[in-house]
Protein backbone atom coordinates (compact mmCIF):
# COMPACT_ATOMS: atom_id res chain seq x y z
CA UNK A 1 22.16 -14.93 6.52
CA UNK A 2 24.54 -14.79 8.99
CA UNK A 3 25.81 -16.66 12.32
CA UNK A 4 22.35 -18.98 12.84
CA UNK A 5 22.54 -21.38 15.55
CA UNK A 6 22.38 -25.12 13.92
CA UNK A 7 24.50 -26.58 16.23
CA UNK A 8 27.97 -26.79 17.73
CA UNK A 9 30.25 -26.93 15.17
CA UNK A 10 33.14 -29.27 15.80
CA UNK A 11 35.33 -27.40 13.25
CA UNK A 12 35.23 -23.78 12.82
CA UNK A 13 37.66 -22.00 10.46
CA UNK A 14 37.98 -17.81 9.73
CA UNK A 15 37.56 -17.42 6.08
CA UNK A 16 41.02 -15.27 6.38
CA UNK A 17 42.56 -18.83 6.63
CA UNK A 18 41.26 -20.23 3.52
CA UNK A 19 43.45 -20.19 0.85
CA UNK A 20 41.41 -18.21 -1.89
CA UNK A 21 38.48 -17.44 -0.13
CA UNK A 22 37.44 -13.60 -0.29
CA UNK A 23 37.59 -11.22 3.04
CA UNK A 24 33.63 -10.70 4.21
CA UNK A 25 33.12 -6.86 5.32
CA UNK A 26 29.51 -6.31 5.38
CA UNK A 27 28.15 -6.18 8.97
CA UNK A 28 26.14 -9.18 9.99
CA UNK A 29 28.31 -11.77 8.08
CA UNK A 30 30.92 -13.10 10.01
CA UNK A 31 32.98 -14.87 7.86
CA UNK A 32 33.37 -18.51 9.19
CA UNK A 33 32.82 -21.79 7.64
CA UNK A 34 31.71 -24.29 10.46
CA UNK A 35 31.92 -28.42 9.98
CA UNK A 36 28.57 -29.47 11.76
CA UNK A 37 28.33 -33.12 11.92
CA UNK A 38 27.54 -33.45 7.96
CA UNK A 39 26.96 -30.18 7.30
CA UNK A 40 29.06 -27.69 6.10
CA UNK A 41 27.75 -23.79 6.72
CA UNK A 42 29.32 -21.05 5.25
CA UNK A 43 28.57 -17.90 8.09
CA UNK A 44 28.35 -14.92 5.98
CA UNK A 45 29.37 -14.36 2.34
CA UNK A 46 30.43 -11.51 -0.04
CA UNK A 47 28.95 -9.51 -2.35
CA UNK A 48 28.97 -7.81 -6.24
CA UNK A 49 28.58 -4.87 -4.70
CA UNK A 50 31.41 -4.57 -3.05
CA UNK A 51 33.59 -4.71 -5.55
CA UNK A 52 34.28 -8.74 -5.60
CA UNK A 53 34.13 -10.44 -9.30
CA UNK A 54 31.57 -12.68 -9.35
CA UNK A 55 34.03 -15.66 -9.42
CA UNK A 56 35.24 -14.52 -5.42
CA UNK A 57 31.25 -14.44 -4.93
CA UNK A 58 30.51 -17.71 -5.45
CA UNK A 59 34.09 -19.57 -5.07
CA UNK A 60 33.66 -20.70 -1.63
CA UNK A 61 30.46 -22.99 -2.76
CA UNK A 62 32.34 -23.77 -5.77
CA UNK A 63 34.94 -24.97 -3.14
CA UNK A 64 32.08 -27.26 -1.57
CA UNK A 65 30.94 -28.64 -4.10
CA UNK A 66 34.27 -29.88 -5.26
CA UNK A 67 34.71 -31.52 -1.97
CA UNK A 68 31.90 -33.24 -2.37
CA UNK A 69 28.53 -31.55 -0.92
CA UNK A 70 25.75 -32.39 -3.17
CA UNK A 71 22.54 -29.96 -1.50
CA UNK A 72 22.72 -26.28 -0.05
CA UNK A 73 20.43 -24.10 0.87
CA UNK A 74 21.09 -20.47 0.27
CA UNK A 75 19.32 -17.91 2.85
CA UNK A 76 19.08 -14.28 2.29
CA UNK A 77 17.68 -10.93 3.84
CA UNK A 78 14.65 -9.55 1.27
CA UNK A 79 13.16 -6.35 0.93
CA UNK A 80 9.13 -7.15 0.06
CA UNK A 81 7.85 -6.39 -3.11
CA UNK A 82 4.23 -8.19 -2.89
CA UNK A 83 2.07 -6.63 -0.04
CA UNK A 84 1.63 -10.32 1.19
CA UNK A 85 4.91 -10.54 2.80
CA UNK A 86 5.64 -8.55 6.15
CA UNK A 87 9.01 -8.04 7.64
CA UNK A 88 9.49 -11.66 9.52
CA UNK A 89 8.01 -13.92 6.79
CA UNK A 90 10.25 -16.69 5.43
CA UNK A 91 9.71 -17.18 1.56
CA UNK A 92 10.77 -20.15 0.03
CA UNK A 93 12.26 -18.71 -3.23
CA UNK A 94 10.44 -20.83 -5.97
CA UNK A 95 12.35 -18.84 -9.16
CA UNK A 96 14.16 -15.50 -9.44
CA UNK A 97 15.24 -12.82 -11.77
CA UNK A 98 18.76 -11.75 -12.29
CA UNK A 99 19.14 -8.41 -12.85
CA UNK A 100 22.37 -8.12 -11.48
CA UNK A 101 24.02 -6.96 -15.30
CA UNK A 102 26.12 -10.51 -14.53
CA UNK A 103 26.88 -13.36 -14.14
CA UNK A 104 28.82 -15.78 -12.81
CA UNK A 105 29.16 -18.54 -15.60
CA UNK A 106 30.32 -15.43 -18.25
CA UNK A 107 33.44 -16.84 -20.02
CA UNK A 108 31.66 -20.32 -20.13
CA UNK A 109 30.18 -22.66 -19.70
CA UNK A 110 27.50 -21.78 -21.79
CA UNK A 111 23.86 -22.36 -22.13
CA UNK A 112 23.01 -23.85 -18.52
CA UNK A 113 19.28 -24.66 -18.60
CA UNK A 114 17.72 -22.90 -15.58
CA UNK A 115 14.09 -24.35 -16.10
CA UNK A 116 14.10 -25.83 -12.33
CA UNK A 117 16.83 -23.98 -10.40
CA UNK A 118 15.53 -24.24 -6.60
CA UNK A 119 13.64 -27.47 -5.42
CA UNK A 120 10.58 -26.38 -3.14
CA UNK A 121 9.78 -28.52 -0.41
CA UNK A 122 6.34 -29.56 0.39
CA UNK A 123 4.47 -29.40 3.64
CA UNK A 124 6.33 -26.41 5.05
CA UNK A 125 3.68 -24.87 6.98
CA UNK A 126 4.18 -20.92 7.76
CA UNK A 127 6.32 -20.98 5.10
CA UNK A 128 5.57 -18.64 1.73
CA UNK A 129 6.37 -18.73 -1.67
CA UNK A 130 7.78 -16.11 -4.15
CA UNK A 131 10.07 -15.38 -6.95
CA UNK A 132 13.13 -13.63 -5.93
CA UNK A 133 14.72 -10.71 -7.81
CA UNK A 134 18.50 -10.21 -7.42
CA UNK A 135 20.00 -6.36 -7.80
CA UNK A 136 23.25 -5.48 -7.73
CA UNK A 137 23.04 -2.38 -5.19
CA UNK A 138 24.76 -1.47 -2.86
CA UNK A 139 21.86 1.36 -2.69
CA UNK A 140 18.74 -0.10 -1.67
CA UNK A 141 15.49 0.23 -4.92
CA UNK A 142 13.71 3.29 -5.64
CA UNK A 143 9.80 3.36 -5.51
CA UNK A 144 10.10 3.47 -9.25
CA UNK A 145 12.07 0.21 -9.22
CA UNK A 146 9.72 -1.36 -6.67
CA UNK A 147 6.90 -0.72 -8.97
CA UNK A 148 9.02 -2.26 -11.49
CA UNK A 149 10.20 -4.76 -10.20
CA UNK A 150 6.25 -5.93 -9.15
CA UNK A 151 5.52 -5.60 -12.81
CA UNK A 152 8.07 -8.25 -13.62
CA UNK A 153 6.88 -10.52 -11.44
CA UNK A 154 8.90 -10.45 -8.43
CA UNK A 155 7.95 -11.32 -4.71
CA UNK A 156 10.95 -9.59 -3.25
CA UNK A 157 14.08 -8.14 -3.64
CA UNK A 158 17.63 -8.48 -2.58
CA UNK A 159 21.44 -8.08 -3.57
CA UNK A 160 22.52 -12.07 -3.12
CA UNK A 161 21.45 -15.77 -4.07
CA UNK A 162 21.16 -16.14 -7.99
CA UNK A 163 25.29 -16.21 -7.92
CA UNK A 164 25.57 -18.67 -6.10
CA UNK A 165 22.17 -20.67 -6.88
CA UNK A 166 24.16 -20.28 -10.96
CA UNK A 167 27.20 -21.73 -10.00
CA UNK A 168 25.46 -24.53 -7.83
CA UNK A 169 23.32 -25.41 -10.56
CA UNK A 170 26.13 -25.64 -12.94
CA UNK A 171 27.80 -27.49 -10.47
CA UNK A 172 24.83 -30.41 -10.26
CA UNK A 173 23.84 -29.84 -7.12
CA UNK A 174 20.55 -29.68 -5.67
CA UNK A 175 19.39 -26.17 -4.52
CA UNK A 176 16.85 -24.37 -1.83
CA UNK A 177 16.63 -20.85 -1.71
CA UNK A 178 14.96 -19.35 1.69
CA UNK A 179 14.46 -15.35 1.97
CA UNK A 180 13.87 -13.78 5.52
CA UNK A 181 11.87 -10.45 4.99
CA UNK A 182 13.58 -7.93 7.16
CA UNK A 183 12.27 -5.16 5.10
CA UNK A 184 9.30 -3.66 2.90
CA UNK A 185 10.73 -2.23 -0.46
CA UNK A 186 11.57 1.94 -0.82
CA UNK A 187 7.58 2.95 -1.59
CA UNK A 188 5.68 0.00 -0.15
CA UNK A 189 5.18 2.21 3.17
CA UNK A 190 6.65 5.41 3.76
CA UNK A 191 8.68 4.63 6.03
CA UNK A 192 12.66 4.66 4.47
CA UNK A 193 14.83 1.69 4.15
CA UNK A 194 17.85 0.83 6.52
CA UNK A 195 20.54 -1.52 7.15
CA UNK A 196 19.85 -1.39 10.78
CA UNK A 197 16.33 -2.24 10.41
CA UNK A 198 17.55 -5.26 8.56
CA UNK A 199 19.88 -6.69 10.60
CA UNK A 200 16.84 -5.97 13.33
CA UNK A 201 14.41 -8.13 11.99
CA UNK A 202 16.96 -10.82 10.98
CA UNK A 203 18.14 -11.33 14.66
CA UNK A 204 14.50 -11.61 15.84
CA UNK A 205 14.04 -14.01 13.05
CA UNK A 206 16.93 -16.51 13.56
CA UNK A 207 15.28 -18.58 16.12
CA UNK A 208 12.90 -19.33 13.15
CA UNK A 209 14.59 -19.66 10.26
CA UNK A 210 17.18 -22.07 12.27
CA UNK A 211 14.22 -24.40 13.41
CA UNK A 212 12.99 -23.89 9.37
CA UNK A 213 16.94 -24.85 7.85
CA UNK A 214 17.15 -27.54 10.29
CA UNK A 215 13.91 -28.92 9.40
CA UNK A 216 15.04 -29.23 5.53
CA UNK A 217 17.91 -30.93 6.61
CA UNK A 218 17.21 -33.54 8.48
CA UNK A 219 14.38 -34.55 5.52
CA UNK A 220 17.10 -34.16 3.26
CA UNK A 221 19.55 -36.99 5.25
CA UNK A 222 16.82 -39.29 6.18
């Protein structure tokens, strides 16, 4: 997700000053990481698909978790899959499916058990629950692949996440995975799939989702 309002950051640094860290180009990501009190939040991040190994793709939470952080929470914009979520719904994601064709641990190590990857927290009221299937893109699914990608299981759909909810797993930390729904999936309505429509629904969203992240953070320091 991008620039969500958690507070005023009293550090704020351009990713372009980072030693390391990959340029973000995809609109809607701006490409800061912001010191807020105890938190850190990375604004924006980059992708597979556009052309980034998966090591850039998940090095600046590597970089975190080697300072120290122990907990993140990953947010993403979802396409729906199951005809219970509507553009505007926050899912909690409670497993996903990479099918991505990588991944980020290739070279080693090996053999991560991914039995539990996200923690779920209870009690979150308006909140819903799904597994979360990552593509590569950058072209949005086909019907065919929606229908698909029902059949395997999956809640919604997106081009993010299981990167970085790998490399934070192999890291030790402690992981919650939130999905806005900007979108229904190419052949849940008829109506075709846009970035625009996206970045829409995710801007009338972030009052939400900020009072949701907040809320899992504050349980998670007390």
């Amino acid at each position: 997700m991008g620039d969500l309002e958690l507070g005023r950051p009293s550090i704020e640094i351009p990713y372009g000053l980072i030693p390391g860290f990959p340029r973000v180009r995809v609109a809607g990501h701006p490409g800061r990481l912001s010191l807020i009190g105890r938190m850190a939040v990375l604004r924006g991040r980059v992708h597979y698909y556009e052309g980034h190994s998966m090591d850039e793709v998940v090095r600046p939470l590597r970089v975190l978790a080697r300072l120290g952080v122990e907990s993140v929470v990953l947010t993403n914009a979802a396409g729906a899959l199951s005809r219970a979520l509507k553009p505007g719904d926050l899912m909690m994601i409670t497993d996903h499916l990479n099918l991505m064709g990588a991944n980020p641990l290739r070279g080693g190590p090996n053999f991560l058990d991914l039995t539990s990857v996200y923690d779920v927290p209870a009690g979150l009221r308006g909140v819903k629950r799904g597994v979360y299937a990552a593509v590569s893109g950058p072209t949005y699914e086909t019907p065919a692949e929606t229908r698909m990608l029902r059949a395997l299981g999956a809640d919604a759909v997106g081009m993010s996440t299981v990167p970085e909810a790998i490399a934070a797993r192999e890291a030790g930390l402690r992981v919650v995975g939130i999905s806005l729904i900007t979108n229904a999936a190419a052949g849940v309505t008829k109506r075709p799939v846009s970035h625009a429509e996206v970045l829409a629904t995710a801007s009338r969203a972030r009052t939400r989702m900020a009072a949701l992240l907040r809320r899992i953070l504050s349980e998670r320091e007390a």
